[in-house]
Every structure is written in structure tokens, then in C-alpha cells.
PDB file of N, CA and C in Angstrom:
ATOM      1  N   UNK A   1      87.680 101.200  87.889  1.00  0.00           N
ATOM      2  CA  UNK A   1      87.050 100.224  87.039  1.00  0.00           C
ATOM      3  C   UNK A   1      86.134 100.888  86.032  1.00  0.00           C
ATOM      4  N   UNK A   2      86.009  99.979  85.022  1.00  0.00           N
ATOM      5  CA  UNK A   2      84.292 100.387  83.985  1.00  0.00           C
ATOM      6  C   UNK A   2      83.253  99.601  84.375  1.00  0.00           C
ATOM      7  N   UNK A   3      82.328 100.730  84.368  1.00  0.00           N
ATOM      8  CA  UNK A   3      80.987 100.108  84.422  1.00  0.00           C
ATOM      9  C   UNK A   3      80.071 100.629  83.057  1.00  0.00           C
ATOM     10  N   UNK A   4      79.625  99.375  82.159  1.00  0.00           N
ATOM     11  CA  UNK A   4      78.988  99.503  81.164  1.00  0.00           C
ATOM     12  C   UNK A   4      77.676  99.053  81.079  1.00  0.00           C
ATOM     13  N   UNK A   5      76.783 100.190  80.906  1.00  0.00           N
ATOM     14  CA  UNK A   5      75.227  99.979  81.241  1.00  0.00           C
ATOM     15  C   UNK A   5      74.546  99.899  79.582  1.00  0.00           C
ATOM     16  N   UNK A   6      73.689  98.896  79.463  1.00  0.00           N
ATOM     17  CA  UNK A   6      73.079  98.687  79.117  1.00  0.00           C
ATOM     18  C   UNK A   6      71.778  98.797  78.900  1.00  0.00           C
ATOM     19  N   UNK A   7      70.397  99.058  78.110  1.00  0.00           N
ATOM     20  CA  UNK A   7      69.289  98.737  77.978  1.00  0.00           C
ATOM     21  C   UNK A   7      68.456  97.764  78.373  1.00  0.00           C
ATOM     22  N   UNK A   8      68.744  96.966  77.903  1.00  0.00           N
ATOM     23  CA  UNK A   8      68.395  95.586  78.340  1.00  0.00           C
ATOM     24  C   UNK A   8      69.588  94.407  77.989  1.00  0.00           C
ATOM     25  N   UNK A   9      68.939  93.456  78.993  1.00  0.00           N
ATOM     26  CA  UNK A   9      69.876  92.037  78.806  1.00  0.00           C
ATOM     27  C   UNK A   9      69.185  91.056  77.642  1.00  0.00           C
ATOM     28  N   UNK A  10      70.393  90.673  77.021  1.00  0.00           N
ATOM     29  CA  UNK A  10      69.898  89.961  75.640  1.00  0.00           C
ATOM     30  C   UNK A  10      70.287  90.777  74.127  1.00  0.00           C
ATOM     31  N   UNK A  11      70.092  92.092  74.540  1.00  0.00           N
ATOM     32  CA  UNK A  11      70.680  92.685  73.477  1.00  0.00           C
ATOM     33  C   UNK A  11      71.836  92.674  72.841  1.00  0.00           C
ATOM     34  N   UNK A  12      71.914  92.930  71.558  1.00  0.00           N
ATOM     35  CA  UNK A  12      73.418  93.167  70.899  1.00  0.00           C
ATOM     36  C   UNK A  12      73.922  94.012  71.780  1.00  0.00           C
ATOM     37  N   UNK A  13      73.912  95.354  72.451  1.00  0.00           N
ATOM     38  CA  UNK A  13      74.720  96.065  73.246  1.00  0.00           C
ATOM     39  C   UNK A  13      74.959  95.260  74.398  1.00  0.00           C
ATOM     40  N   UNK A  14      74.404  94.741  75.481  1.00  0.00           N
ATOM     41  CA  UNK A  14      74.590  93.822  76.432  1.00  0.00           C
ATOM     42  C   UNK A  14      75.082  92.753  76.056  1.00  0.00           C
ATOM     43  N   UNK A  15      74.789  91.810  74.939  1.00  0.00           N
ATOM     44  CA  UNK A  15      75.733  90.744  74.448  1.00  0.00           C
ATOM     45  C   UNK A  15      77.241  91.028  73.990  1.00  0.00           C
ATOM     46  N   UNK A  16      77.440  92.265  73.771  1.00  0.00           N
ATOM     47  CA  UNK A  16      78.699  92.881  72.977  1.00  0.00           C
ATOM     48  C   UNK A  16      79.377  92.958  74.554  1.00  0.00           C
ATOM     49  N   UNK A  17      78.844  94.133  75.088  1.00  0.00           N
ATOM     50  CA  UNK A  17      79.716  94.060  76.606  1.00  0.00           C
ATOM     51  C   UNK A  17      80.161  93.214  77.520  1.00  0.00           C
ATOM     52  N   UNK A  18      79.192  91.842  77.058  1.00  0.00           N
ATOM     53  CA  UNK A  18      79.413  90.644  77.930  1.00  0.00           C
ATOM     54  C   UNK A  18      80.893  90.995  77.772  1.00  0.00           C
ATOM     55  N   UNK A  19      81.426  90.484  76.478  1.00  0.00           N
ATOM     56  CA  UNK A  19      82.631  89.911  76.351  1.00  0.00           C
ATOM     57  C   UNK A  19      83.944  90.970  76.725  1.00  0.00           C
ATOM     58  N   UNK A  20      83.913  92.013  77.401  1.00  0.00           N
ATOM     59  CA  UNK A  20      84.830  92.887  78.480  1.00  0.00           C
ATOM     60  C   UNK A  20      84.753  92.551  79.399  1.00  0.00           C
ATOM     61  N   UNK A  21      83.941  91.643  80.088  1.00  0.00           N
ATOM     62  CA  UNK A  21      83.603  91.405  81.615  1.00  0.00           C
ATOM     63  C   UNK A  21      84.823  91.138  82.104  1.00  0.00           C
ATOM     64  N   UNK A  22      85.349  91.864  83.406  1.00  0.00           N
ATOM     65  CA  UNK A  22      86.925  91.276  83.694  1.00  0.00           C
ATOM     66  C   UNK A  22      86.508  91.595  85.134  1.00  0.00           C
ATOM     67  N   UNK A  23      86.816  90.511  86.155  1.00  0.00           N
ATOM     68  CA  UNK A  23      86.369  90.642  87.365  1.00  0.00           C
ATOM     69  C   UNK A  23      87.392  91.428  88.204  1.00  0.00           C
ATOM     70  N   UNK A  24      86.888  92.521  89.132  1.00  0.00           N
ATOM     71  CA  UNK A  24      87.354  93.525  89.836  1.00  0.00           C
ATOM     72  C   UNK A  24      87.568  94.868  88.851  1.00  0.00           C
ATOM     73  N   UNK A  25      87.405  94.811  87.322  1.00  0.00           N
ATOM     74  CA  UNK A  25      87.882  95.826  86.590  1.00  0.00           C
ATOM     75  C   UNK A  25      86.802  96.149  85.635  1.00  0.00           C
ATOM     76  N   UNK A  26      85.823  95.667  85.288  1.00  0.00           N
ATOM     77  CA  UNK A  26      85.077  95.641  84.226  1.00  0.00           C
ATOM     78  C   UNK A  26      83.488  95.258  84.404  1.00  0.00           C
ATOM     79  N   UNK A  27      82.292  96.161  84.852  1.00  0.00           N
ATOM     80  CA  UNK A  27      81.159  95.476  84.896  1.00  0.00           C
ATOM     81  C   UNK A  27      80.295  95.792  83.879  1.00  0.00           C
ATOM     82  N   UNK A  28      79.167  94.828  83.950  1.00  0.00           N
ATOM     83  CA  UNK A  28      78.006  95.172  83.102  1.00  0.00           C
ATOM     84  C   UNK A  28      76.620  95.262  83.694  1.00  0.00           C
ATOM     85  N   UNK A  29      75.882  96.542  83.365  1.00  0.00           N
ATOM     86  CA  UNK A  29      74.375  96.422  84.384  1.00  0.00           C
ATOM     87  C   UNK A  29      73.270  96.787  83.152  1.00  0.00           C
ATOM     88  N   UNK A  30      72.538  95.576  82.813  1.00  0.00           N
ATOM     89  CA  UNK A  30      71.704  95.471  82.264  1.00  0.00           C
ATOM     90  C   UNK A  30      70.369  96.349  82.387  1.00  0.00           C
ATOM     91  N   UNK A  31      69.354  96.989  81.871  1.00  0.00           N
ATOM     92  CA  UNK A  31      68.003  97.331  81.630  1.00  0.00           C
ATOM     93  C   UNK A  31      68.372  98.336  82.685  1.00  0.00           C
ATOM     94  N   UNK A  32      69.156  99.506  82.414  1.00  0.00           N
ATOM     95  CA  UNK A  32      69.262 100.433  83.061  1.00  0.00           C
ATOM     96  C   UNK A  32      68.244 101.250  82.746  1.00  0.00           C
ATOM     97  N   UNK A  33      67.646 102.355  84.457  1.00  0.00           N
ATOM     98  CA  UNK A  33      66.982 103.372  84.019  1.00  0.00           C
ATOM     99  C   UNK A  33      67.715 104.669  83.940  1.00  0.00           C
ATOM    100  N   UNK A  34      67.050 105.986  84.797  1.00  0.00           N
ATOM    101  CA  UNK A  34      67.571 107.275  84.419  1.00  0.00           C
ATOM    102  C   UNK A  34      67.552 107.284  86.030  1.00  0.00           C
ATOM    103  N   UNK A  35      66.811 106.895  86.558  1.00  0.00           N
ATOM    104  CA  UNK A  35      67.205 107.217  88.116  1.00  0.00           C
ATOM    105  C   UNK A  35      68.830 106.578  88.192  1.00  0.00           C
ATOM    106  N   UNK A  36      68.943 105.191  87.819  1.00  0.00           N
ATOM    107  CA  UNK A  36      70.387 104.687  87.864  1.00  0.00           C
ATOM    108  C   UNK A  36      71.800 105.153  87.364  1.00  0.00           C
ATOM    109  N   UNK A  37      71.117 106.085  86.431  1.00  0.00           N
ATOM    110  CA  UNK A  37      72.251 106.777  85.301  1.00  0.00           C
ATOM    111  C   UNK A  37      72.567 108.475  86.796  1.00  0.00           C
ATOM    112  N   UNK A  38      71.292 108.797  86.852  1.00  0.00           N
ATOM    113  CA  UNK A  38      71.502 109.919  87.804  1.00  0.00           C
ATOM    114  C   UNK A  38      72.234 109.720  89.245  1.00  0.00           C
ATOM    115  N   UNK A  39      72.243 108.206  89.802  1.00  0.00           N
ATOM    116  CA  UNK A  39      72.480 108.428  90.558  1.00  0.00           C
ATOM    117  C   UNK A  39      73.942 107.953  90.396  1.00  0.00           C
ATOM    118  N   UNK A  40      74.274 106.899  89.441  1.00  0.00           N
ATOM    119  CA  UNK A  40      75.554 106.805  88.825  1.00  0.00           C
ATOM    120  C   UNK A  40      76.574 108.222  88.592  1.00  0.00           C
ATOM    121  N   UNK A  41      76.067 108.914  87.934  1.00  0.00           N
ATOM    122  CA  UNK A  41      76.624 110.127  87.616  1.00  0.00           C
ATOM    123  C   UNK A  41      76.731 111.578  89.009  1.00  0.00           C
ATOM    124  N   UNK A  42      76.284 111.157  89.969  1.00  0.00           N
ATOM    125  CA  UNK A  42      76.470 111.830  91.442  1.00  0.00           C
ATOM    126  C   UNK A  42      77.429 110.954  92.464  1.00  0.00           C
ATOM    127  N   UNK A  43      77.848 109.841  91.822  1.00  0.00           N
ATOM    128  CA  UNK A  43      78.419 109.293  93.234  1.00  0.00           C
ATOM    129  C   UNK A  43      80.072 110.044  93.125  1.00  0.00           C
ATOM    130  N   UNK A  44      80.303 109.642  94.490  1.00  0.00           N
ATOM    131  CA  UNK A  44      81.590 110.399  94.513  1.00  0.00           C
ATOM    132  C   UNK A  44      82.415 109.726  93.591  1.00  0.00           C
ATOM    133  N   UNK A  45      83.512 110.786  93.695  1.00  0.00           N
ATOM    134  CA  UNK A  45      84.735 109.876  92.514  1.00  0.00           C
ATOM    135  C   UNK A  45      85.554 108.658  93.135  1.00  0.00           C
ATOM    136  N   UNK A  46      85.533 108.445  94.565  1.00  0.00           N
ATOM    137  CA  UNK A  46      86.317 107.452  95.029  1.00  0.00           C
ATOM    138  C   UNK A  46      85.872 106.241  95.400  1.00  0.00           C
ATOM    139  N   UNK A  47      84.341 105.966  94.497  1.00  0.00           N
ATOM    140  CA  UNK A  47      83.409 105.007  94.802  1.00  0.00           C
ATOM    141  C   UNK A  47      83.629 103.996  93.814  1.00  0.00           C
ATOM    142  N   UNK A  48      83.971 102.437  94.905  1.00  0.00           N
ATOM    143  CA  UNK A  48      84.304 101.640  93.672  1.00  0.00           C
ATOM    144  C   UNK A  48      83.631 100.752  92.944  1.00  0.00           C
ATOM    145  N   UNK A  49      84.631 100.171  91.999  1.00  0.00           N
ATOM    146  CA  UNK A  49      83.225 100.015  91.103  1.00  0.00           C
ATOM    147  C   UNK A  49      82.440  98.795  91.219  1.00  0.00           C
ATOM    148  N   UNK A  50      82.990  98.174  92.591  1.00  0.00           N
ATOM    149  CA  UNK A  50      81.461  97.246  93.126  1.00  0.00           C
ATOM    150  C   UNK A  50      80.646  97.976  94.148  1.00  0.00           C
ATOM    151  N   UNK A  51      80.502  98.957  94.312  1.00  0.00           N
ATOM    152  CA  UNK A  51      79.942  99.748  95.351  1.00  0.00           C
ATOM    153  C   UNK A  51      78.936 100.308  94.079  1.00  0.00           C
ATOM    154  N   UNK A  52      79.379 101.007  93.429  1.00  0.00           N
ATOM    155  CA  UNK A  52      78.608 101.361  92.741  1.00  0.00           C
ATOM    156  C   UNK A  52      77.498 100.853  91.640  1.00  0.00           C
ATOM    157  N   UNK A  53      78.078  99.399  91.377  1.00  0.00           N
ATOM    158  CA  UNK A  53      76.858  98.479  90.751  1.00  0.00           C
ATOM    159  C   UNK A  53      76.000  98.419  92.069  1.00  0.00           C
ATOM    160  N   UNK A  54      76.628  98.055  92.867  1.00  0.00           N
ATOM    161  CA  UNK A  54      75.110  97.602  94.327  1.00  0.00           C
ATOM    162  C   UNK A  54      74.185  98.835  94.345  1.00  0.00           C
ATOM    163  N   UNK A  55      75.389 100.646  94.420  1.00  0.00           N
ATOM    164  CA  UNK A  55      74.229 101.288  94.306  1.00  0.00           C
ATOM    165  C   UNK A  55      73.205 101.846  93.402  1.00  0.00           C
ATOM    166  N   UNK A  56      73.803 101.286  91.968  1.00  0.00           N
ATOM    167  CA  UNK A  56      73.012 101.296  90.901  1.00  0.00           C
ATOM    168  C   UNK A  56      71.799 100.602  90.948  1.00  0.00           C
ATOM    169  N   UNK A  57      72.208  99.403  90.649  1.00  0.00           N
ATOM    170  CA  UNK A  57      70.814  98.424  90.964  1.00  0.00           C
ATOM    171  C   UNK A  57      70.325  98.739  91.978  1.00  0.00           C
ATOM    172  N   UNK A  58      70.893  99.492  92.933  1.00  0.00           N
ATOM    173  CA  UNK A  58      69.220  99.132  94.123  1.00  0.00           C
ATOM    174  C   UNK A  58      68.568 100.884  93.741  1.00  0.00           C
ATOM    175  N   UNK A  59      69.121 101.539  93.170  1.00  0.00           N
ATOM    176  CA  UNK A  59      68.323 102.766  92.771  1.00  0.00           C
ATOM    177  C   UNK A  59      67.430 102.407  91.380  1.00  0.00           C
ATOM    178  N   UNK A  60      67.987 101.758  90.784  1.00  0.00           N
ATOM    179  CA  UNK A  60      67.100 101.299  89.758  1.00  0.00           C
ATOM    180  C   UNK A  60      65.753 100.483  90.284  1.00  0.00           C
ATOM    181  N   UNK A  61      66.236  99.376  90.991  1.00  0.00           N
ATOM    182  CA  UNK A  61      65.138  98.265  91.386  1.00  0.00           C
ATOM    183  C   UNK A  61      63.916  99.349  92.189  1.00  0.00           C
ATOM    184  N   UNK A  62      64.814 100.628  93.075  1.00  0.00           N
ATOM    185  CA  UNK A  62      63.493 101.272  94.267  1.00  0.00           C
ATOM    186  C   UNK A  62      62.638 102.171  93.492  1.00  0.00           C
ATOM    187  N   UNK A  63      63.447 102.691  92.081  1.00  0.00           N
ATOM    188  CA  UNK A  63      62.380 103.541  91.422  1.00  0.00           C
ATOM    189  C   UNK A  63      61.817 103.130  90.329  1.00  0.00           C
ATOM    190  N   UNK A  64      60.983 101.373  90.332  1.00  0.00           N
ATOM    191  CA  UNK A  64      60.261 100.776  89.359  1.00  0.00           C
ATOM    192  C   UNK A  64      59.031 101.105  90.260  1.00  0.00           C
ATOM    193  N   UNK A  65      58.120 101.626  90.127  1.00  0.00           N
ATOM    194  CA  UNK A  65      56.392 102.174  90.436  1.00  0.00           C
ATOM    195  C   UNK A  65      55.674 101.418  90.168  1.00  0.00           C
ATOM    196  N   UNK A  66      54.834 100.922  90.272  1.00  0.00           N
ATOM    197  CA  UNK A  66      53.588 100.879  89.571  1.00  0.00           C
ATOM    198  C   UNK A  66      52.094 101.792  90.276  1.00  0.00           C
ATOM    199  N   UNK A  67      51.769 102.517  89.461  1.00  0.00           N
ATOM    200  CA  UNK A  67      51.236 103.943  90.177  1.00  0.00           C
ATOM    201  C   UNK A  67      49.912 103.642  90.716  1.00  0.00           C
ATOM    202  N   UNK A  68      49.071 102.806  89.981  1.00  0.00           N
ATOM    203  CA  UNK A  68      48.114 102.060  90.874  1.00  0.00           C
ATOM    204  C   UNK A  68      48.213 101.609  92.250  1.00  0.00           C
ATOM    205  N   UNK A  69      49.678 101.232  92.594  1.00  0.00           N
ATOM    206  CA  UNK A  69      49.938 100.670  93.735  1.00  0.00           C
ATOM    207  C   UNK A  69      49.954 101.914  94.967  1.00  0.00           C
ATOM    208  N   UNK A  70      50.291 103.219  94.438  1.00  0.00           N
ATOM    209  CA  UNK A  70      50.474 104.102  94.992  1.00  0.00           C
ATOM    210  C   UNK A  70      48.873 104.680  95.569  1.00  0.00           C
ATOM    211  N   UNK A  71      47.792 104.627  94.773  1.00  0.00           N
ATOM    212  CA  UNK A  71      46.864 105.322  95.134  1.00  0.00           C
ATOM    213  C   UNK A  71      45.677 103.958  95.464  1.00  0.00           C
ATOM    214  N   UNK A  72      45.969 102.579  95.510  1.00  0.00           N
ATOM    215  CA  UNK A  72      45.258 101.840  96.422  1.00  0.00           C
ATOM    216  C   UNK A  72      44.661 102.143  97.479  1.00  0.00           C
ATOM    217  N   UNK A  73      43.815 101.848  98.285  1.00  0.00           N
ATOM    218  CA  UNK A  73      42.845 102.445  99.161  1.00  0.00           C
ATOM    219  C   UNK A  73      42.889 101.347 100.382  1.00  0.00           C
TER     220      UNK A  73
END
């Protein structure tokens, strides 16, 4: 399958990709980061391509910080 990542949702690039969406063959993952792109770009080659949106987004969603939160007391 393709998976076509995006910046954000709403955009001309994300509005443009909408219209490839083809179910089982074609996804779209909005407001991608670089952890998601890295970990996109390490998965094995026989990983499909709904496996790999789930593990996109949840590498994206675990490496949003907020660094205050980190050094709370």
C-alpha cells in the first residue's frame, strides 16, 4: 500500500491526498512529526500498511512533550 503523510490536516497537501484515499491500498496521516517519519522509515519491509499507520500515530502521539511536565515536582 501508500501511505501519504502530511503536515497538517486542512491543508492543500492533506486536502489534495484526501482524494487517493482507497481503502486497504491508500492512506493518509495528517500533522506528521520526525519521530513518525523515523520510525516509518525503520519498519520492516513486510509491514502492512494498516500496521504501520497504527504504528505511526502512536509514535507520533508518545513523542508530543510538554517539557514542563517533565520536570514538575
Amino acid at each position: 500500500g501508500v501511505l501519504l503523510v502530511t503536515d497538517m490536516f486542512g491543508g492543500t497537501p492533506s486536502n489534495i491526498s484526501l482524494t487517493f484515499l482507497e481503502e486497504n491500498k491508500v492512506e493518509v496521516i495528517s500533522g506528521v512529526n520526525l519521530p513518525m517519519l523515523i520510525k516509518l522509515a525503520t519498519l520492516p519491509e513486510n509491514t502492512t500498511l494498516s500496521e504501520s499507520v497504527k504504528i505511526a500515530e502512536k509514535a507520533g502521539r508518545d513523542n508530543i512533550i510538554v517539557a514542563s511536565n517533565l520536570i514538575k515536582k
